[in-house]
C-alpha atoms as a PDB file:
ATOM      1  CA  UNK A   1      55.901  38.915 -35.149  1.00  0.00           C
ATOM      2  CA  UNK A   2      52.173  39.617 -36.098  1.00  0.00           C
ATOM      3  CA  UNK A   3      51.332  36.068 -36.557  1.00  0.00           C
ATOM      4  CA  UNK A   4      52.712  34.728 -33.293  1.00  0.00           C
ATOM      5  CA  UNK A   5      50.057  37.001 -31.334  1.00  0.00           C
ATOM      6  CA  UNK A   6      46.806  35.419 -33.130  1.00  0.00           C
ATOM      7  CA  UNK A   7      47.098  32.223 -31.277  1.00  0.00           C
ATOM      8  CA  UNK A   8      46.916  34.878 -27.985  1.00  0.00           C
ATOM      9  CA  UNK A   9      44.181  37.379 -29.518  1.00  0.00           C
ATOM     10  CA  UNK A  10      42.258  33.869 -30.364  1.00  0.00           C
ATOM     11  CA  UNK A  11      42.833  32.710 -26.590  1.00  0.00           C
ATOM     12  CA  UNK A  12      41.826  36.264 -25.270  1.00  0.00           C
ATOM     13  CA  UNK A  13      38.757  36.468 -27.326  1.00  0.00           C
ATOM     14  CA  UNK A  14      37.929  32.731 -26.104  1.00  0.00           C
ATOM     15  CA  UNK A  15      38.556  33.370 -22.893  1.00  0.00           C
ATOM     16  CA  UNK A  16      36.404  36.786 -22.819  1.00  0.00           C
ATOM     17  CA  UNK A  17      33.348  34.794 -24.880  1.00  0.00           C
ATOM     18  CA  UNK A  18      33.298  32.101 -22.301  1.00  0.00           C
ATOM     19  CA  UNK A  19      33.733  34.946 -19.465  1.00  0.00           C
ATOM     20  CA  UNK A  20      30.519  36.258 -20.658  1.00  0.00           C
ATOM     21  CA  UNK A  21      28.444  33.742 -21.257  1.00  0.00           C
ATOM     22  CA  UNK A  22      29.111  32.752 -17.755  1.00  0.00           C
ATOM     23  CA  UNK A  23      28.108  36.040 -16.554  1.00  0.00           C
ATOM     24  CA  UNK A  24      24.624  36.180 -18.740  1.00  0.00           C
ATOM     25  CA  UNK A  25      23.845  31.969 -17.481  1.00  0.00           C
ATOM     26  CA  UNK A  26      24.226  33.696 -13.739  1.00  0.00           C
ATOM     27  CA  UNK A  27      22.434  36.382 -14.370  1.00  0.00           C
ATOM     28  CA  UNK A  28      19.737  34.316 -15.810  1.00  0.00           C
ATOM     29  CA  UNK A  29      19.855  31.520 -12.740  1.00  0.00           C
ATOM     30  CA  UNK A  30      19.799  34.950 -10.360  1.00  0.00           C
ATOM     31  CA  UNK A  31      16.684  35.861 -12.126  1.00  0.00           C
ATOM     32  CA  UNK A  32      15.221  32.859 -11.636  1.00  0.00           C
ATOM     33  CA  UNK A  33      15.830  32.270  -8.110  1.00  0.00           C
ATOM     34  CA  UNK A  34      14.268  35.615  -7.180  1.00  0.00           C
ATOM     35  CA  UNK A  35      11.421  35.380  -9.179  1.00  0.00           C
ATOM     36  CA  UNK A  36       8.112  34.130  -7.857  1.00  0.00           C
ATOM     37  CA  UNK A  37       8.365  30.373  -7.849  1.00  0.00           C
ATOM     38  CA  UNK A  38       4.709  29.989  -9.501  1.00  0.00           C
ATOM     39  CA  UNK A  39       5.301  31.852 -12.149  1.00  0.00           C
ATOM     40  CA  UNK A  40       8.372  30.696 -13.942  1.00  0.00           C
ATOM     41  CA  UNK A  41       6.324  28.587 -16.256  1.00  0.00           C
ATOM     42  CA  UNK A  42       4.289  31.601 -17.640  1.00  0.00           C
ATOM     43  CA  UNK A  43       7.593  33.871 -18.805  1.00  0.00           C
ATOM     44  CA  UNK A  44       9.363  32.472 -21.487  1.00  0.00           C
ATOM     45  CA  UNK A  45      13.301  33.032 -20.636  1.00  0.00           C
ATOM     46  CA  UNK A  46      12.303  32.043 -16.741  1.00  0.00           C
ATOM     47  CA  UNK A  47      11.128  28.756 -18.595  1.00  0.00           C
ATOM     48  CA  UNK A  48      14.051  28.290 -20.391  1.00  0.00           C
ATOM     49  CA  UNK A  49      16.671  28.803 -17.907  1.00  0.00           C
ATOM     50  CA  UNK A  50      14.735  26.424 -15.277  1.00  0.00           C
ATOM     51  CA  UNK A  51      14.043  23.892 -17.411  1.00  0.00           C
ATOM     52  CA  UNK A  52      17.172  24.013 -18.977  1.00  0.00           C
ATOM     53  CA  UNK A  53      19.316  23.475 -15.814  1.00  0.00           C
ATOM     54  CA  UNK A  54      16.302  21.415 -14.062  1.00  0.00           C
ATOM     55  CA  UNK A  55      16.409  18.388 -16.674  1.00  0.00           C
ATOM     56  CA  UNK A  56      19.951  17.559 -16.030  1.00  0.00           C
ATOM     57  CA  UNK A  57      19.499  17.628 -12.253  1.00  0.00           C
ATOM     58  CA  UNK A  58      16.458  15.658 -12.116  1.00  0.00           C
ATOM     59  CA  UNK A  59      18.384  13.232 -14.390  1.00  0.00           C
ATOM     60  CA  UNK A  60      21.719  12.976 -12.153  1.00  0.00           C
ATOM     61  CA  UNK A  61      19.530  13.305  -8.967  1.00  0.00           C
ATOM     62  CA  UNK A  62      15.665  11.877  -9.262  1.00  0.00           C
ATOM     63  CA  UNK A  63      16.140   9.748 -12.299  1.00  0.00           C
ATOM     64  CA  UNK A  64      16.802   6.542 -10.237  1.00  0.00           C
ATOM     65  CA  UNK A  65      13.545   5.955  -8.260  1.00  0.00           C
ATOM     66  CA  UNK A  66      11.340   8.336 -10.636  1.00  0.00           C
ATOM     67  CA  UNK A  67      12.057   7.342 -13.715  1.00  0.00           C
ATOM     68  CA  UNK A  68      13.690   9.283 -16.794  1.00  0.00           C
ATOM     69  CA  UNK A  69      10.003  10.258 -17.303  1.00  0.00           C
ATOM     70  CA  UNK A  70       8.645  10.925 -13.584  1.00  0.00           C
ATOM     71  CA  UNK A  71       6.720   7.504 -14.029  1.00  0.00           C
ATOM     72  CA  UNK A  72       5.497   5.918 -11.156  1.00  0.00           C
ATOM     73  CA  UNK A  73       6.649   2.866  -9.855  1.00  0.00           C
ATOM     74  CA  UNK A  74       3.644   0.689  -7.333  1.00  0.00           C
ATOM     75  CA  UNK A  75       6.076  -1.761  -6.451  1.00  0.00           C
ATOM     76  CA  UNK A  76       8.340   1.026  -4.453  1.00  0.00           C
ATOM     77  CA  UNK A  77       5.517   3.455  -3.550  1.00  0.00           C
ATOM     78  CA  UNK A  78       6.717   5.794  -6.182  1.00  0.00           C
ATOM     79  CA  UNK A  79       4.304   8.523  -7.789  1.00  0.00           C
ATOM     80  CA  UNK A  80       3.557   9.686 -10.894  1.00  0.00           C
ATOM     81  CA  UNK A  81       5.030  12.778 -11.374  1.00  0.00           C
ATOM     82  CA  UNK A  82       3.010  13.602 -14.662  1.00  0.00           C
ATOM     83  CA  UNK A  83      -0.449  13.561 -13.457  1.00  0.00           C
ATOM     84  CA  UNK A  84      -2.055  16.106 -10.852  1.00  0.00           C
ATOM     85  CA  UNK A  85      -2.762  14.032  -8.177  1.00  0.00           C
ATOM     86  CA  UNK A  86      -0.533  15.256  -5.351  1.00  0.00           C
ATOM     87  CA  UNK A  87       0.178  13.576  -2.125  1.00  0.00           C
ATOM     88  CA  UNK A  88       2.069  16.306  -0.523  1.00  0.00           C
ATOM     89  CA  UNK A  89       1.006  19.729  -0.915  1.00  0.00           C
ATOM     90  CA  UNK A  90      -0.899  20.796  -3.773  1.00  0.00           C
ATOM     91  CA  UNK A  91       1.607  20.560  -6.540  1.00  0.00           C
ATOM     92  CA  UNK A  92       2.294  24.188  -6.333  1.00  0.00           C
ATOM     93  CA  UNK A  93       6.424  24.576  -7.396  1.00  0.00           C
ATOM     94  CA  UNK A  94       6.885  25.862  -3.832  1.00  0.00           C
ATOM     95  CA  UNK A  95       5.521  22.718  -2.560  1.00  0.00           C
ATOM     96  CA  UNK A  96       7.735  20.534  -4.649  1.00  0.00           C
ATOM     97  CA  UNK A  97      10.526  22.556  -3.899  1.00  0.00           C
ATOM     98  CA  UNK A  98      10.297  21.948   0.007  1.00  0.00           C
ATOM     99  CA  UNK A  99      10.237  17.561  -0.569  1.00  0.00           C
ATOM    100  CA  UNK A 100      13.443  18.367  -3.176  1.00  0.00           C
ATOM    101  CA  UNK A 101      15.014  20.459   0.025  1.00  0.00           C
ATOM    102  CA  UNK A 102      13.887  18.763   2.781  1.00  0.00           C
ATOM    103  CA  UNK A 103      12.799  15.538   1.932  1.00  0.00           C
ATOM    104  CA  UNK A 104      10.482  13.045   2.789  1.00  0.00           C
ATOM    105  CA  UNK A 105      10.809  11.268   5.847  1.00  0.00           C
ATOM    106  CA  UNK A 106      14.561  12.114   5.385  1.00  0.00           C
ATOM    107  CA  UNK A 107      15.882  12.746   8.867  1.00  0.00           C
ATOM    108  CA  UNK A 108      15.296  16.744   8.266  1.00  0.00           C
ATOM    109  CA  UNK A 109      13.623  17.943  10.576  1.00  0.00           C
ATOM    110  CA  UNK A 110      12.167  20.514   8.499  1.00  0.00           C
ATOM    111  CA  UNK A 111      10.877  17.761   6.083  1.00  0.00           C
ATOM    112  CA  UNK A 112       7.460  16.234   6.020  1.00  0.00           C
ATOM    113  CA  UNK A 113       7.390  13.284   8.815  1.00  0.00           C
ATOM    114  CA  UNK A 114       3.989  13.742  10.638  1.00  0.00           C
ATOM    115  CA  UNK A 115       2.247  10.346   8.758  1.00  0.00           C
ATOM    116  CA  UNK A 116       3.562   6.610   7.674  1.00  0.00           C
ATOM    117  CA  UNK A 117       0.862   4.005   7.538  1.00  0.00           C
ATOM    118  CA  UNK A 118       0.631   1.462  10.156  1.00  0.00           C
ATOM    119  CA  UNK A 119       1.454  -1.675   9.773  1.00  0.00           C
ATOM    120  CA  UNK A 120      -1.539  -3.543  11.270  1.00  0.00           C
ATOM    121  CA  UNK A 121      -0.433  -7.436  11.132  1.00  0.00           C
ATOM    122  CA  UNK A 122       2.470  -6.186  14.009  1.00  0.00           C
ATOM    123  CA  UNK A 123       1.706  -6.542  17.459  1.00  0.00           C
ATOM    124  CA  UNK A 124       2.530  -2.749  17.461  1.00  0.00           C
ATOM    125  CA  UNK A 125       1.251  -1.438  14.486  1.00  0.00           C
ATOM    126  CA  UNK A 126       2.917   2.250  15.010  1.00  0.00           C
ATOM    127  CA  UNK A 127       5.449   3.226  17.029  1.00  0.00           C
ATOM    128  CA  UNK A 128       4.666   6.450  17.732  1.00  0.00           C
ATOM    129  CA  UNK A 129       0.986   6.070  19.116  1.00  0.00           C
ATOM    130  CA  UNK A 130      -0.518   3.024  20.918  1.00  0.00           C
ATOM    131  CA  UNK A 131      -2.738   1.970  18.067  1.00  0.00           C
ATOM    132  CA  UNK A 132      -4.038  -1.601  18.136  1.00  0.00           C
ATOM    133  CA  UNK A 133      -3.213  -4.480  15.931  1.00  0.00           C
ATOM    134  CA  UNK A 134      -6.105  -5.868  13.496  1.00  0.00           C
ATOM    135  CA  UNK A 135      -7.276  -9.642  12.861  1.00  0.00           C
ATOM    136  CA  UNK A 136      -7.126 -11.049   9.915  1.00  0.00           C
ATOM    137  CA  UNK A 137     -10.658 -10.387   9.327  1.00  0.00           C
ATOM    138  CA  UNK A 138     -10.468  -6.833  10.665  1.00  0.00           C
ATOM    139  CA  UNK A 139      -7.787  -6.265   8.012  1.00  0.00           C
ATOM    140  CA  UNK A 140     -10.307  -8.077   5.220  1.00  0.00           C
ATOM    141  CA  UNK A 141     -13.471  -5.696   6.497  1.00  0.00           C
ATOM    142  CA  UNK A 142     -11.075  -2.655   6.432  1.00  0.00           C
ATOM    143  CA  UNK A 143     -10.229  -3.811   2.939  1.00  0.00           C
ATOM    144  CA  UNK A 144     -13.788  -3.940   1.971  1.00  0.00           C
ATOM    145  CA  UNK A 145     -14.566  -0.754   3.492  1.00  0.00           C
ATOM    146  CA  UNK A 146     -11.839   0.847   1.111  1.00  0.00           C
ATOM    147  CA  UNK A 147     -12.892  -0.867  -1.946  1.00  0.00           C
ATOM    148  CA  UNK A 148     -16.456   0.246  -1.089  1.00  0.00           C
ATOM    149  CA  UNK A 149     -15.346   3.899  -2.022  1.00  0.00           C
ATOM    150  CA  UNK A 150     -15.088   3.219  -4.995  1.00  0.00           C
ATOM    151  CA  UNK A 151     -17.938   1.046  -5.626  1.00  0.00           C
ATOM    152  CA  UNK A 152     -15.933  -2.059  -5.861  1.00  0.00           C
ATOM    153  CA  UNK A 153     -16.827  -4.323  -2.526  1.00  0.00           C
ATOM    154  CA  UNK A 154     -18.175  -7.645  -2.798  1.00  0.00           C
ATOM    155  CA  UNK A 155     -19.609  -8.380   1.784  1.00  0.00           C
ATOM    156  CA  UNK A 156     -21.776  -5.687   2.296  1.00  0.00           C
ATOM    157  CA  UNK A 157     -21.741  -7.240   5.570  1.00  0.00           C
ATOM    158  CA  UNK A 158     -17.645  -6.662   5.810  1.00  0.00           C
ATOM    159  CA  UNK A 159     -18.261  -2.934   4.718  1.00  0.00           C
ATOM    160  CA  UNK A 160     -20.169  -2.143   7.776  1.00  0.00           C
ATOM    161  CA  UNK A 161     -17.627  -3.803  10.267  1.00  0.00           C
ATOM    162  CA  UNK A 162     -14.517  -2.067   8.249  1.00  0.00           C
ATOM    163  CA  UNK A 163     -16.175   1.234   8.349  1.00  0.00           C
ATOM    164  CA  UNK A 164     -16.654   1.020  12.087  1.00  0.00           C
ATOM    165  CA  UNK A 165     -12.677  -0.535  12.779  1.00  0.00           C
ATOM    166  CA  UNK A 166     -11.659   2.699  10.324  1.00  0.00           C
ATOM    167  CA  UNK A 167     -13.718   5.482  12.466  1.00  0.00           C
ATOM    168  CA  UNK A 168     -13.119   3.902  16.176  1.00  0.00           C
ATOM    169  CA  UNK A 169     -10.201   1.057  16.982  1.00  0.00           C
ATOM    170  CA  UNK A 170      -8.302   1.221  13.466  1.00  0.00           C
ATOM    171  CA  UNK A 171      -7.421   5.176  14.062  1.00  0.00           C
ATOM    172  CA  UNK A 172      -7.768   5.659   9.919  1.00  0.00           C
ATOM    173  CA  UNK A 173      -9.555   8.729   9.529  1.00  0.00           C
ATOM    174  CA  UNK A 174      -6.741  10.196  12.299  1.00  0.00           C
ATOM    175  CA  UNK A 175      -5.296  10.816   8.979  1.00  0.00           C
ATOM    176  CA  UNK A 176      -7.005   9.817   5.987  1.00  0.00           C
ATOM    177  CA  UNK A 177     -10.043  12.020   7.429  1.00  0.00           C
ATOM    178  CA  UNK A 178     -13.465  11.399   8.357  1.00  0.00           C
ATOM    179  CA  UNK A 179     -14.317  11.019   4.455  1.00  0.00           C
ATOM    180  CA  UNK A 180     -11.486   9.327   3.433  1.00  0.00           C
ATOM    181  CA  UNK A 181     -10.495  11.925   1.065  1.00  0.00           C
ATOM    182  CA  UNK A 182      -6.786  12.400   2.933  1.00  0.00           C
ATOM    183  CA  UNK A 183      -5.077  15.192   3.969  1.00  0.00           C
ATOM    184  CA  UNK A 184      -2.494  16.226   1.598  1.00  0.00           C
ATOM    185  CA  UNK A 185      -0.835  18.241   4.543  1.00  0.00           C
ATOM    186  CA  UNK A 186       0.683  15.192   6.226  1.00  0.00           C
ATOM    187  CA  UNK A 187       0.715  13.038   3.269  1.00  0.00           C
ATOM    188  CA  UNK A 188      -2.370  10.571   3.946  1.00  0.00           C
ATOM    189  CA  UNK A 189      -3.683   9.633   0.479  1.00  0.00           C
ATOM    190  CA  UNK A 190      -7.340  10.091  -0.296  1.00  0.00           C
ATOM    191  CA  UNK A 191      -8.509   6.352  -0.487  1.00  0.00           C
ATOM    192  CA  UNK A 192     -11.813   7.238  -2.231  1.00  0.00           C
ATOM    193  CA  UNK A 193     -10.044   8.246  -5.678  1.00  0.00           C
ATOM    194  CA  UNK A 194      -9.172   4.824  -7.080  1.00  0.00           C
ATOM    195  CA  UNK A 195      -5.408   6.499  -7.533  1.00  0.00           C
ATOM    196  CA  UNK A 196      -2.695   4.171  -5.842  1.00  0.00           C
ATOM    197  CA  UNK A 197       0.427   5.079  -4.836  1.00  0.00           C
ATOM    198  CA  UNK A 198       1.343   1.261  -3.804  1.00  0.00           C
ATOM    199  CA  UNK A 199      -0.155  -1.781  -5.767  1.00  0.00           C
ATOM    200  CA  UNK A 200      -3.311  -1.914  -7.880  1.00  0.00           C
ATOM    201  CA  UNK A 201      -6.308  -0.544  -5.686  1.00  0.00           C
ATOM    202  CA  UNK A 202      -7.031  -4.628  -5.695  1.00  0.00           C
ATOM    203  CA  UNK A 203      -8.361  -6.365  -2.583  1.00  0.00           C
ATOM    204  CA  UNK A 204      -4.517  -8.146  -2.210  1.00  0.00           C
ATOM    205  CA  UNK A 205      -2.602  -4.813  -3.040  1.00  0.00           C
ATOM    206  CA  UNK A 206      -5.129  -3.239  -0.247  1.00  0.00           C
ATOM    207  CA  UNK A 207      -4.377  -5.952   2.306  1.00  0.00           C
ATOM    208  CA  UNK A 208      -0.949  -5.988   1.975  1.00  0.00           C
ATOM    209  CA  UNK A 209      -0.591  -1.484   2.909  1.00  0.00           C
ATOM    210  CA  UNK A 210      -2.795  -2.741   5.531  1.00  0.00           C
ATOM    211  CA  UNK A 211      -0.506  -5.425   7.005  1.00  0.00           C
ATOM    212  CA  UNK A 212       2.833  -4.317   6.171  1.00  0.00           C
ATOM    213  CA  UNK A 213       2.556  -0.275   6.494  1.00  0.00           C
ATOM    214  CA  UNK A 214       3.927   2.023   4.283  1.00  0.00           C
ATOM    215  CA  UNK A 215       6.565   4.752   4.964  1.00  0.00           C
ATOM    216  CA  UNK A 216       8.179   5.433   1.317  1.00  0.00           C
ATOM    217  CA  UNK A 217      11.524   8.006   1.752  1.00  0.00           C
ATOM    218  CA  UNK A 218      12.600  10.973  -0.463  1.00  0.00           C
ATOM    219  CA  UNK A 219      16.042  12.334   0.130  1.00  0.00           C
ATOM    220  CA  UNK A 220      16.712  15.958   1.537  1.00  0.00           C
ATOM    221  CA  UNK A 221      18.665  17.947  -0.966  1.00  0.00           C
ATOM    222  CA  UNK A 222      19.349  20.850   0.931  1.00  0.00           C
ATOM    223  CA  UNK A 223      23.039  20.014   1.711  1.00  0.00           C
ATOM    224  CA  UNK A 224      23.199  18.753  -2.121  1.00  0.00           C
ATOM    225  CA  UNK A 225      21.869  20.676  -4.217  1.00  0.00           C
ATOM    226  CA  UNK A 226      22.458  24.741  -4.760  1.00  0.00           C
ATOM    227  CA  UNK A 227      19.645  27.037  -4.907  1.00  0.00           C
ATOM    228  CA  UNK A 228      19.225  27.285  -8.033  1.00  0.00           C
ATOM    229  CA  UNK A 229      19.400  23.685  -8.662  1.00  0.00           C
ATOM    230  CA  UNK A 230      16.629  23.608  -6.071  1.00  0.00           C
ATOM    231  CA  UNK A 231      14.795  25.754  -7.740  1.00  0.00           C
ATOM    232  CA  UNK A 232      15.133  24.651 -11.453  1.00  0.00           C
ATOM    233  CA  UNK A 233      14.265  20.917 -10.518  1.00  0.00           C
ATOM    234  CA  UNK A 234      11.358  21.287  -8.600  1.00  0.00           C
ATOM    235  CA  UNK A 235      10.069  23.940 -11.998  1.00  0.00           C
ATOM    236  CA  UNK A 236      10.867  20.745 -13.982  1.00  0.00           C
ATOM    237  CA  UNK A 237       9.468  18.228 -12.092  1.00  0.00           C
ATOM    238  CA  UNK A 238       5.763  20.907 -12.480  1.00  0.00           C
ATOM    239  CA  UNK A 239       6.345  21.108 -15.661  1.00  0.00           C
ATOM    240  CA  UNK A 240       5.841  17.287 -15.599  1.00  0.00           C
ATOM    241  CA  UNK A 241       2.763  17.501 -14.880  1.00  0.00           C
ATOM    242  CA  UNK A 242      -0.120  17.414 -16.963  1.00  0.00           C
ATOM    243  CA  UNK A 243      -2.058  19.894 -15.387  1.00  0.00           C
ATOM    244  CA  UNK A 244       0.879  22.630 -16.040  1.00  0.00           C
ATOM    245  CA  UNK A 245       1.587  24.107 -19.390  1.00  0.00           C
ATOM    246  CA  UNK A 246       4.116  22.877 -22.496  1.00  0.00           C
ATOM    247  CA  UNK A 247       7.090  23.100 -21.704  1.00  0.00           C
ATOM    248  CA  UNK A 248       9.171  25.731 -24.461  1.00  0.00           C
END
């Protein structure tokens, strides 16, 4: 009779192992959602249990326009997620965690949709201000203005005319600043870094944000995504970075 109840100790004992490893993974994901979001990194067993669930979700979720890597991709607008230059926020986890739950331009309101770049060949550039359109040669000046911020311009004589379409008629430093060093608030790039989120920083790759406009999307996750998933993927995506520590 004995040997017909292993097969149900086995079971029980399986059932109560998995049972509790359950219970010490939630208690772990608990801990990790109530702890202070900047500081996961730092501890150890934080660390592990973020990164840990993170990975997979960035994989499943983030993987298709970012890369298995976070690499960035010019063609789409997409940014590196491994470097510190930041483009919302300041690259604090918090930060990242508000574009993973509300997006980017997403239709939440709650996401970041104060800025998109004009597109300045259209007879209306921007649809939400009356901004004028620019020439041809307004967009070349502009161009040279840009590449003059990083020492790169070739018509001094274009640099003078670009910087005076970016600080009256062109509206640019609305939201790129008076200095052109962006405002990482709204989401306008600093244009003085050579760092490009679309194209090459050349004169063509310049032209072309100029003309077209840009107004690159990320998806709200809120509705998606638990908290804890939330939380883990945006500690992943920091740890990315390589102005964060190793990850364990």
């Amino acid at each position: 009779m004995r040997r017909f109840l292993w097969p149900i100790v086995v079971a029980v004992l399986l059932v109560a192992g998995v049972l509790a490893w359950r219970s010490a993974a939630t208690r772990a994901s608990d801990a990790m959602v109530r702890a202070d979001p900047e500081t996961i990194l730092a501890d150890p067993a934080l660390a592990k249990t973020a990164l840990a669930m993170g990975r997979p979700v960035f994989a499943d979720r983030c993987a298709s326009c970012h890369g298995a890597a976070g690499e960035p991709d010019p063609t789409r607008g997409v940014p590196d997620l491994r470097d510190d230059d930041r483009l919302y926020g300041e690259g604090r986890v918090a930060d990242i965690e508000a574009i993973v739950r509300h997006g980017i331009r997403s239709g939440d309101r709650k996401g970041w949709n104060l800025a998109a770049m004009p597109a300045y060949a259209r007879a209306k550039p921007y649809a939400a201000e009356p901004i004028p359109p620019l020439t041809p040669q307004g967009v070349g000046d502009v161009t040279q203005f840009v590449l003059s911020l990083s020492k790169r311009a070739t018509d001094p004589a274009a640099v003078a005319r670009g910087r005076a379409l970016y600080s009256g008629t062109g509206d640019c430093w609305d939201c790129h600043s008076g200095d052109a060093r962006g405002d990482s608030a709204i989401g306008a790039p600093d244009l003085a870094d050579n760092v490009w989120l679309y194209g090459d920083g050349s004169a063509a790759s310049i032209a072309a944000s100029l003309e077209r406009g840009r107004a690159g999307v990320s998806p709200a996750f809120a509705k998606l995504l638990t908290p804890a998933e939330i939380r883990a993927v945006s500690v992943y995506v920091a740890s990315l970075s390589h102005d964060r520590g190793k990850q364990p």
